[in-house]
N, C-alpha and C. Protein backbone atom coordinates (compact mmCIF):
# COMPACT_ATOMS: atom_id res chain seq x y z
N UNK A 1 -15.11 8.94 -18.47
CA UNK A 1 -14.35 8.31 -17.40
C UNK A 1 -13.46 9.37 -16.75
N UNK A 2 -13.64 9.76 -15.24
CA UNK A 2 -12.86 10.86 -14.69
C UNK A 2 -11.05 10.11 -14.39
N UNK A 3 -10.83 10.82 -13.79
CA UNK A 3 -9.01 10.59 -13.66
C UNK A 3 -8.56 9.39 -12.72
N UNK A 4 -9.63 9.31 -11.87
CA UNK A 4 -9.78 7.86 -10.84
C UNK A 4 -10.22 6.62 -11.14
N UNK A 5 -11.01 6.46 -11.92
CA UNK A 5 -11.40 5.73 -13.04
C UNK A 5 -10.54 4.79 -13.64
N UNK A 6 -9.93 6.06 -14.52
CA UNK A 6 -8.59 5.60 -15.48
C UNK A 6 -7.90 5.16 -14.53
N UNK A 7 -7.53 5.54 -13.47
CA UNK A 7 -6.28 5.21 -13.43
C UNK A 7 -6.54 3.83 -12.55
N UNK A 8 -7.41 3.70 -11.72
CA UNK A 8 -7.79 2.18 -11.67
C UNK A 8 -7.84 1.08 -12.20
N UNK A 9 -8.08 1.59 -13.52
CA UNK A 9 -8.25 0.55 -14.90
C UNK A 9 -7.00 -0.26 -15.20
N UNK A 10 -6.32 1.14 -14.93
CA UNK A 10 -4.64 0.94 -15.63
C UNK A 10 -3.55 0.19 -14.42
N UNK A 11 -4.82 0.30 -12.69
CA UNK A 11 -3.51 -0.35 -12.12
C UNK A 11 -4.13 -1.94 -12.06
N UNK A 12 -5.24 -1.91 -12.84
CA UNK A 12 -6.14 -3.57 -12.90
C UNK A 12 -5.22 -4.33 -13.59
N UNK A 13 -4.43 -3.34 -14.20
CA UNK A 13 -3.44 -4.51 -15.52
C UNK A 13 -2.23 -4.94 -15.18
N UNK A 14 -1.85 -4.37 -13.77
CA UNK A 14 -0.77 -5.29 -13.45
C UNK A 14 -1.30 -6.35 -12.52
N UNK A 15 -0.71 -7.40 -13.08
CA UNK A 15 -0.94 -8.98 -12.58
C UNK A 15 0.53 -9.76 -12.43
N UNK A 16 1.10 -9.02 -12.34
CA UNK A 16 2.70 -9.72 -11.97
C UNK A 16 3.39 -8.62 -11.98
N UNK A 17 5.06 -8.74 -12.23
CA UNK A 17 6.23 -7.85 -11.93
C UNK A 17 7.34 -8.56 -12.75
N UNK A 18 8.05 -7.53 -13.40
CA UNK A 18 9.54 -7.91 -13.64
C UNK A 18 10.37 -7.55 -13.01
N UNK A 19 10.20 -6.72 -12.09
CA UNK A 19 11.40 -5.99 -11.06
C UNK A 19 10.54 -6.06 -9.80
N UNK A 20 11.64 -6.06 -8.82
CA UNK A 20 11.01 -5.65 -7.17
C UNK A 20 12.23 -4.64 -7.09
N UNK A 21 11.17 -3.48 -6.78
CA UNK A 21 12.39 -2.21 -6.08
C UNK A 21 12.59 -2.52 -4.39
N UNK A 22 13.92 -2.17 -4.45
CA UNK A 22 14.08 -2.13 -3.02
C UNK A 22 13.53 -0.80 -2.34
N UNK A 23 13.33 -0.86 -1.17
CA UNK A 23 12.85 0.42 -0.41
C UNK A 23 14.20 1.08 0.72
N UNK A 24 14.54 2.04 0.26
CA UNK A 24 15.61 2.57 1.08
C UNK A 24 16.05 1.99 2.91
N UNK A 25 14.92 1.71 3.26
CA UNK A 25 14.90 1.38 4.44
C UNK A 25 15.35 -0.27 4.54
N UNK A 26 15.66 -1.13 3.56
CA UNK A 26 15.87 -2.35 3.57
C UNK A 26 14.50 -3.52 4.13
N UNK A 27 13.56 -2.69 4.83
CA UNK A 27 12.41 -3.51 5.75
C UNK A 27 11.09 -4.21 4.39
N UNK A 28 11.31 -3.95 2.94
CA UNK A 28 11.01 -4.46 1.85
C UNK A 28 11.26 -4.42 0.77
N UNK A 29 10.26 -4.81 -0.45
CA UNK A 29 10.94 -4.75 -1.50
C UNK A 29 9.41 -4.44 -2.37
N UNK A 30 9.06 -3.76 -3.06
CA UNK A 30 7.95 -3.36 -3.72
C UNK A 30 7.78 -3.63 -5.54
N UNK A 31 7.02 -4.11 -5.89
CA UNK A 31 6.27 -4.06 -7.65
C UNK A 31 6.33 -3.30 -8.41
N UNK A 32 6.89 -3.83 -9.31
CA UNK A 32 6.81 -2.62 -10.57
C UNK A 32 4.84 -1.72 -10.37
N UNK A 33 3.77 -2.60 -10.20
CA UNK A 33 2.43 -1.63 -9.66
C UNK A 33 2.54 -1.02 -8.66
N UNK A 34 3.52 -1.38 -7.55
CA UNK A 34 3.52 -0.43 -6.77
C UNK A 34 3.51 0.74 -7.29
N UNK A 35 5.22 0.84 -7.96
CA UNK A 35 5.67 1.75 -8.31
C UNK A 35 4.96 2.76 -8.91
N UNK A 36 4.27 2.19 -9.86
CA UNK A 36 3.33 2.91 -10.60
C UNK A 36 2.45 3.67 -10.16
N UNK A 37 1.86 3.16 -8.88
CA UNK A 37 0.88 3.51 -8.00
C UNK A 37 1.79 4.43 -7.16
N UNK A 38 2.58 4.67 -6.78
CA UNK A 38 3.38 5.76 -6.17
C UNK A 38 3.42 7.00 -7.34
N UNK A 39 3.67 6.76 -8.18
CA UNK A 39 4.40 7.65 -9.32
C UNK A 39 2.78 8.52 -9.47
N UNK A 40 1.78 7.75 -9.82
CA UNK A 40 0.80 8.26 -11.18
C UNK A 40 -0.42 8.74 -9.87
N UNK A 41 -0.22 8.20 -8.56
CA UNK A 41 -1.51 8.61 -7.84
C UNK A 41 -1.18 9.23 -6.50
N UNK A 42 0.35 10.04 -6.92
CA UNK A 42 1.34 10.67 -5.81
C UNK A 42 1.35 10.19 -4.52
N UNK A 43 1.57 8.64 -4.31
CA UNK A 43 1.71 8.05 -2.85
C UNK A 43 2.68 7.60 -2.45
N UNK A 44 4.12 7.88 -3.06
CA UNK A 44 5.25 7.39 -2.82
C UNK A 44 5.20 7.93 -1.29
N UNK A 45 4.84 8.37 -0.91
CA UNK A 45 4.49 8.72 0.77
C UNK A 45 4.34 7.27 1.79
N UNK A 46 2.96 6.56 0.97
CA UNK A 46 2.79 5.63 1.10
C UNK A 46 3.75 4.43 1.38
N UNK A 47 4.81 4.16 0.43
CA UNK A 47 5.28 3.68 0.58
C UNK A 47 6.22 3.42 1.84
N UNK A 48 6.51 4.71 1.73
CA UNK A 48 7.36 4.78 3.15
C UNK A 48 6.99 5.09 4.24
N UNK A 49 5.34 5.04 4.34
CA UNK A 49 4.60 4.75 5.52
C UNK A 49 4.73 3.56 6.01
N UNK A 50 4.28 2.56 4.68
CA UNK A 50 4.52 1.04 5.10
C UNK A 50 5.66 0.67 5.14
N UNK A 51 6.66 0.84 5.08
CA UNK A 51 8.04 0.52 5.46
C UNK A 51 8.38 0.78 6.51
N UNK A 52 8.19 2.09 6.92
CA UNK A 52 8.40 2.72 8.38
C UNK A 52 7.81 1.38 9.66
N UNK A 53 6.31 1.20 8.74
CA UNK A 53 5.38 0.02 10.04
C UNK A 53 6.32 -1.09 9.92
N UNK A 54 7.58 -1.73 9.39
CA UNK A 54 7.34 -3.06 8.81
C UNK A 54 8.11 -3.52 10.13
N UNK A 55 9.09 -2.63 11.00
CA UNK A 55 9.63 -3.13 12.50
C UNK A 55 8.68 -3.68 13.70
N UNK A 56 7.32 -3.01 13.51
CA UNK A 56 6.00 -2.97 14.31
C UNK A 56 5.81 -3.90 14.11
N UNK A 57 5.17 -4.30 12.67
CA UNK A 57 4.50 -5.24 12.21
C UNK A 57 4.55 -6.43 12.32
N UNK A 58 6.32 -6.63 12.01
CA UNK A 58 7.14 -7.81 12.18
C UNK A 58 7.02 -8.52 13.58
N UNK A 59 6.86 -7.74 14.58
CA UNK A 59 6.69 -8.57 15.76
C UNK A 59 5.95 -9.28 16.14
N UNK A 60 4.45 -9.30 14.98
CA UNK A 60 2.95 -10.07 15.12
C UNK A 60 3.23 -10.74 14.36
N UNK A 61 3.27 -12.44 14.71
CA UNK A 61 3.60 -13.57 13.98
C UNK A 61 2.75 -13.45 12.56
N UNK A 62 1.45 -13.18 12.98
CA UNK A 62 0.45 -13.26 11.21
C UNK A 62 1.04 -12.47 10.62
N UNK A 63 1.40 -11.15 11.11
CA UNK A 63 1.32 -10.27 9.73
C UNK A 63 3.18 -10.39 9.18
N UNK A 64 3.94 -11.25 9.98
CA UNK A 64 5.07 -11.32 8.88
C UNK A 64 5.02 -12.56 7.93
N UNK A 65 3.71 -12.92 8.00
CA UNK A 65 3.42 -14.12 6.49
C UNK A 65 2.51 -12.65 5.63
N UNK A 66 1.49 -12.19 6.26
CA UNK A 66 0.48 -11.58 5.15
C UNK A 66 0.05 -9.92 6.04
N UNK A 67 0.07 -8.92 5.52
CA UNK A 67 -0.63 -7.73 5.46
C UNK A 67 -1.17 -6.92 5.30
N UNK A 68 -2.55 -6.45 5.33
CA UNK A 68 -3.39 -5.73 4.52
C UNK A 68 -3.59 -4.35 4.74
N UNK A 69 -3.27 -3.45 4.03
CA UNK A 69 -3.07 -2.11 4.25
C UNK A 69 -3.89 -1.76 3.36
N UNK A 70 -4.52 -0.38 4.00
CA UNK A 70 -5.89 0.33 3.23
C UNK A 70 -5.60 1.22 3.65
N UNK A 71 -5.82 2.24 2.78
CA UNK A 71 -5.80 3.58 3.06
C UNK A 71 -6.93 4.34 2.64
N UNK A 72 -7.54 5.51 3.49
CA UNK A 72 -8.81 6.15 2.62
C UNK A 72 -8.59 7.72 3.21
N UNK A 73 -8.83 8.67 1.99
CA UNK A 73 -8.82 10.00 2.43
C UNK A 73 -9.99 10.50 2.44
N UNK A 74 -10.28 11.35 3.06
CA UNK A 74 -11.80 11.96 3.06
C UNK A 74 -11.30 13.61 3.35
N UNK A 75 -12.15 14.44 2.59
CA UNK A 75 -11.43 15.68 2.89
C UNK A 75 -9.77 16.26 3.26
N UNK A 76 -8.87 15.64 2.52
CA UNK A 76 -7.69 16.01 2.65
C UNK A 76 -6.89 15.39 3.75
N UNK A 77 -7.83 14.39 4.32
CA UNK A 77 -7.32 13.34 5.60
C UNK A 77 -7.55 12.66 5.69
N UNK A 78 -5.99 11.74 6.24
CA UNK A 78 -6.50 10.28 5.74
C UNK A 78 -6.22 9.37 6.87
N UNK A 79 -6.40 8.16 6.95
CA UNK A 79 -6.93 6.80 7.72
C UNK A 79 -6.04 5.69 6.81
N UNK A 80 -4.71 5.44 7.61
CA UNK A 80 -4.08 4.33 7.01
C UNK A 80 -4.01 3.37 8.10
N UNK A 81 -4.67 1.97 7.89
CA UNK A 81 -4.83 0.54 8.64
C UNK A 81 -3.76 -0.43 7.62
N UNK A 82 -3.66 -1.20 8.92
CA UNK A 82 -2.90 -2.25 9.00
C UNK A 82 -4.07 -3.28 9.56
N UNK A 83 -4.02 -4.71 8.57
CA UNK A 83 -5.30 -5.95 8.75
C UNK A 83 -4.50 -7.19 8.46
N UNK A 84 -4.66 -7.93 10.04
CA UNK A 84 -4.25 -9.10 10.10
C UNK A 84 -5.13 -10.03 8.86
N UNK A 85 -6.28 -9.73 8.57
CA UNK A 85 -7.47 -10.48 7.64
C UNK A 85 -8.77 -8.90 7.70
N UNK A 86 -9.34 -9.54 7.15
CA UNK A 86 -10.54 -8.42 6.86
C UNK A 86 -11.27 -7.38 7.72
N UNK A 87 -11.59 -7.96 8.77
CA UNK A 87 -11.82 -7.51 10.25
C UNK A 87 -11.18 -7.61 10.99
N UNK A 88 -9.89 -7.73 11.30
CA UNK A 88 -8.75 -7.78 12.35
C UNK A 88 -7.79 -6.88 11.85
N UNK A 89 -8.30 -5.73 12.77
CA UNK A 89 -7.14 -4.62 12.38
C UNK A 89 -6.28 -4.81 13.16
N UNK A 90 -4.51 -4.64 13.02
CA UNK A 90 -3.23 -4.52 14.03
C UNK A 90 -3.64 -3.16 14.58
N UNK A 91 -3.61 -2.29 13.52
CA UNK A 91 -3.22 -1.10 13.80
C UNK A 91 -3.45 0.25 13.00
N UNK A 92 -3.67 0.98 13.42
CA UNK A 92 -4.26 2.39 12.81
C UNK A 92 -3.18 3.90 13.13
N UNK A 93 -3.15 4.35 11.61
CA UNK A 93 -2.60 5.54 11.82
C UNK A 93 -3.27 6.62 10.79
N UNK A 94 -3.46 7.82 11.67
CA UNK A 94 -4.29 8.82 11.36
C UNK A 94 -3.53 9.92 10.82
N UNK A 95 -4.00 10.89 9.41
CA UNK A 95 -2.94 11.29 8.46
C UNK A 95 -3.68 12.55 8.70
N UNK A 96 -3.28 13.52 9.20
CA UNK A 96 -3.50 15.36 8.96
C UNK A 96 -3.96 15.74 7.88
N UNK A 97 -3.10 15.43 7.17
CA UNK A 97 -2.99 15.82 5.45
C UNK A 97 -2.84 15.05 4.54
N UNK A 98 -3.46 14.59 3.80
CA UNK A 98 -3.22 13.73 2.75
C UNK A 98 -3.47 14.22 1.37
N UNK A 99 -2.57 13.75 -0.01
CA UNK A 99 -3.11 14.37 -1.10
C UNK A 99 -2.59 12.93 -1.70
N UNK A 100 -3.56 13.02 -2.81
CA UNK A 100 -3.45 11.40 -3.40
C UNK A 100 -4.31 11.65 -4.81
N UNK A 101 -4.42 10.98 -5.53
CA UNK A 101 -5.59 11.16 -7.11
C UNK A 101 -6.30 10.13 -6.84
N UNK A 102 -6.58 9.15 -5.86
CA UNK A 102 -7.23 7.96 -5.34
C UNK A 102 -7.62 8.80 -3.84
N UNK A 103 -8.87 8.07 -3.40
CA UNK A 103 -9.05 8.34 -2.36
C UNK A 103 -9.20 6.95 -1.27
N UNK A 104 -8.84 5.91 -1.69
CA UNK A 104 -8.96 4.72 -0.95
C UNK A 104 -8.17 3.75 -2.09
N UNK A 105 -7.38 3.00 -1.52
CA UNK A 105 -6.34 2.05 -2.04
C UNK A 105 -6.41 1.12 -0.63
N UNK A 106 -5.70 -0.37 -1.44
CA UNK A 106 -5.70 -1.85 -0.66
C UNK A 106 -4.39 -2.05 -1.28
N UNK A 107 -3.49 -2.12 -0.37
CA UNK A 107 -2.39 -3.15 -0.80
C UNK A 107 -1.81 -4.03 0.07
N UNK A 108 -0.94 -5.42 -0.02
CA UNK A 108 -0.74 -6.18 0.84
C UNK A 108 0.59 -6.20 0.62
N UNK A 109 1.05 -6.85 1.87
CA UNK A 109 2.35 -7.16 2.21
C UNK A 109 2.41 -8.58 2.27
N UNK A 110 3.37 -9.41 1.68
CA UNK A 110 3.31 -10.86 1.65
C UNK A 110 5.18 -11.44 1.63
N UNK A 111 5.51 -11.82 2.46
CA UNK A 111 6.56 -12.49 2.71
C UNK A 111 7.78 -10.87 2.17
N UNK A 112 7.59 -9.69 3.06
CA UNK A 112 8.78 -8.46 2.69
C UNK A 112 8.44 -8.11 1.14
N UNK A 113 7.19 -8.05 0.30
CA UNK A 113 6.83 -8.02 -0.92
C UNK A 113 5.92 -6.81 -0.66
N UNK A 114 5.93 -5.81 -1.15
CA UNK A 114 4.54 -4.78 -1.10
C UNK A 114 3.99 -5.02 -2.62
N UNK A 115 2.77 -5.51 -2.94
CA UNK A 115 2.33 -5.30 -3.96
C UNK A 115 0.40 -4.89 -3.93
N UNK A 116 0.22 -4.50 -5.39
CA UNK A 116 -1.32 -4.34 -5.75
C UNK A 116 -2.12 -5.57 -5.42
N UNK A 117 -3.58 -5.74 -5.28
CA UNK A 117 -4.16 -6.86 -5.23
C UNK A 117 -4.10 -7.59 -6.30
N UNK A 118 -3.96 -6.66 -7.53
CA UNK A 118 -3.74 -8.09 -9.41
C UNK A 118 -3.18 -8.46 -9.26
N UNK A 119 -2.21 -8.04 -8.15
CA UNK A 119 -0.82 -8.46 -8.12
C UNK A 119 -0.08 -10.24 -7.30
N UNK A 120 -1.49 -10.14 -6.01
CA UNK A 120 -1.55 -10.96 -5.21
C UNK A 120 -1.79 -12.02 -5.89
C-alpha cells in the first residue's frame, strides 16, 4: 500500500467530530478530518482557499445550504472547483503550483461546516 492509499484509509475513519476549529477568517468552522487532512496531506492551503471563497459563495442562495469542493493536481498544478451539485459548477480556480500527498480530494461545505465526505 503506497502513502496515498494509507492515508485515504485513515481519512475513511473519520465519520464525525469532537471539535470544529474555527478558521481565522471567521467565514467557517472546519472537522477534526479536516484538520487531519490539512496536517498529514499538506493542504492547510486548502483550507484557506475555501474560506477565502466563502464571501463569493455566500451570495448564491444553493451554495450557502451545501458546497462541493474538489480539488485535483496533475503535474504540480492544480484545479480547485466549487459545485452547486455534481455537474453544476459555481466556480473554478486554477493553482500554478500545487504540492499535496493526494492528488484529488472532495470536500463539502454544509451550513459554515467544512468537512470530509465520512464526515457528511
Amino acid at each position: 500500500m503506497d502513502e496515498e492509499d494509507a492515508l485515504r484509509k485513515e481519512l475513511r475513519q473519520f465519520i464525525g467530530t469532537l471539535a470544529y476549529h474555527p478558521h481565522p477568517s471567521g467565514h467557517l468552522v472546519y472537522t477534526d478530518g479536516v484538520a487531519f487532512l490539512a496536517e498529514r496531506a499538506r493542504l492547510a492551503w486548502l483550507i484557506h482557499l475555501i474560506a477565502f471563497w466563502q464571501p463569493h459563495a455566500l451570495k448564491d442562495a444553493w451554495l450557502r445550504e451545501i458546497q462541493f469542493w474538489e480539488l485535483r493536481i496533475e503535474d504540480s498544478k492544480g484545479t480547485l472547483t466549487c459545485l452547486r451539485d455534481a455537474d453544476d459548477i459555481a466556480f473554478r480556480q486554477r493553482l500554478p503550483k500545487c504540492d499535496s500527498a493526494l492528488d484529488y480530494v472532495r470536500v463539502y461545505v454544509q451550513n459554515g461546516v467544512l468537512m470530509l465526505p465520512s464526515e457528511h
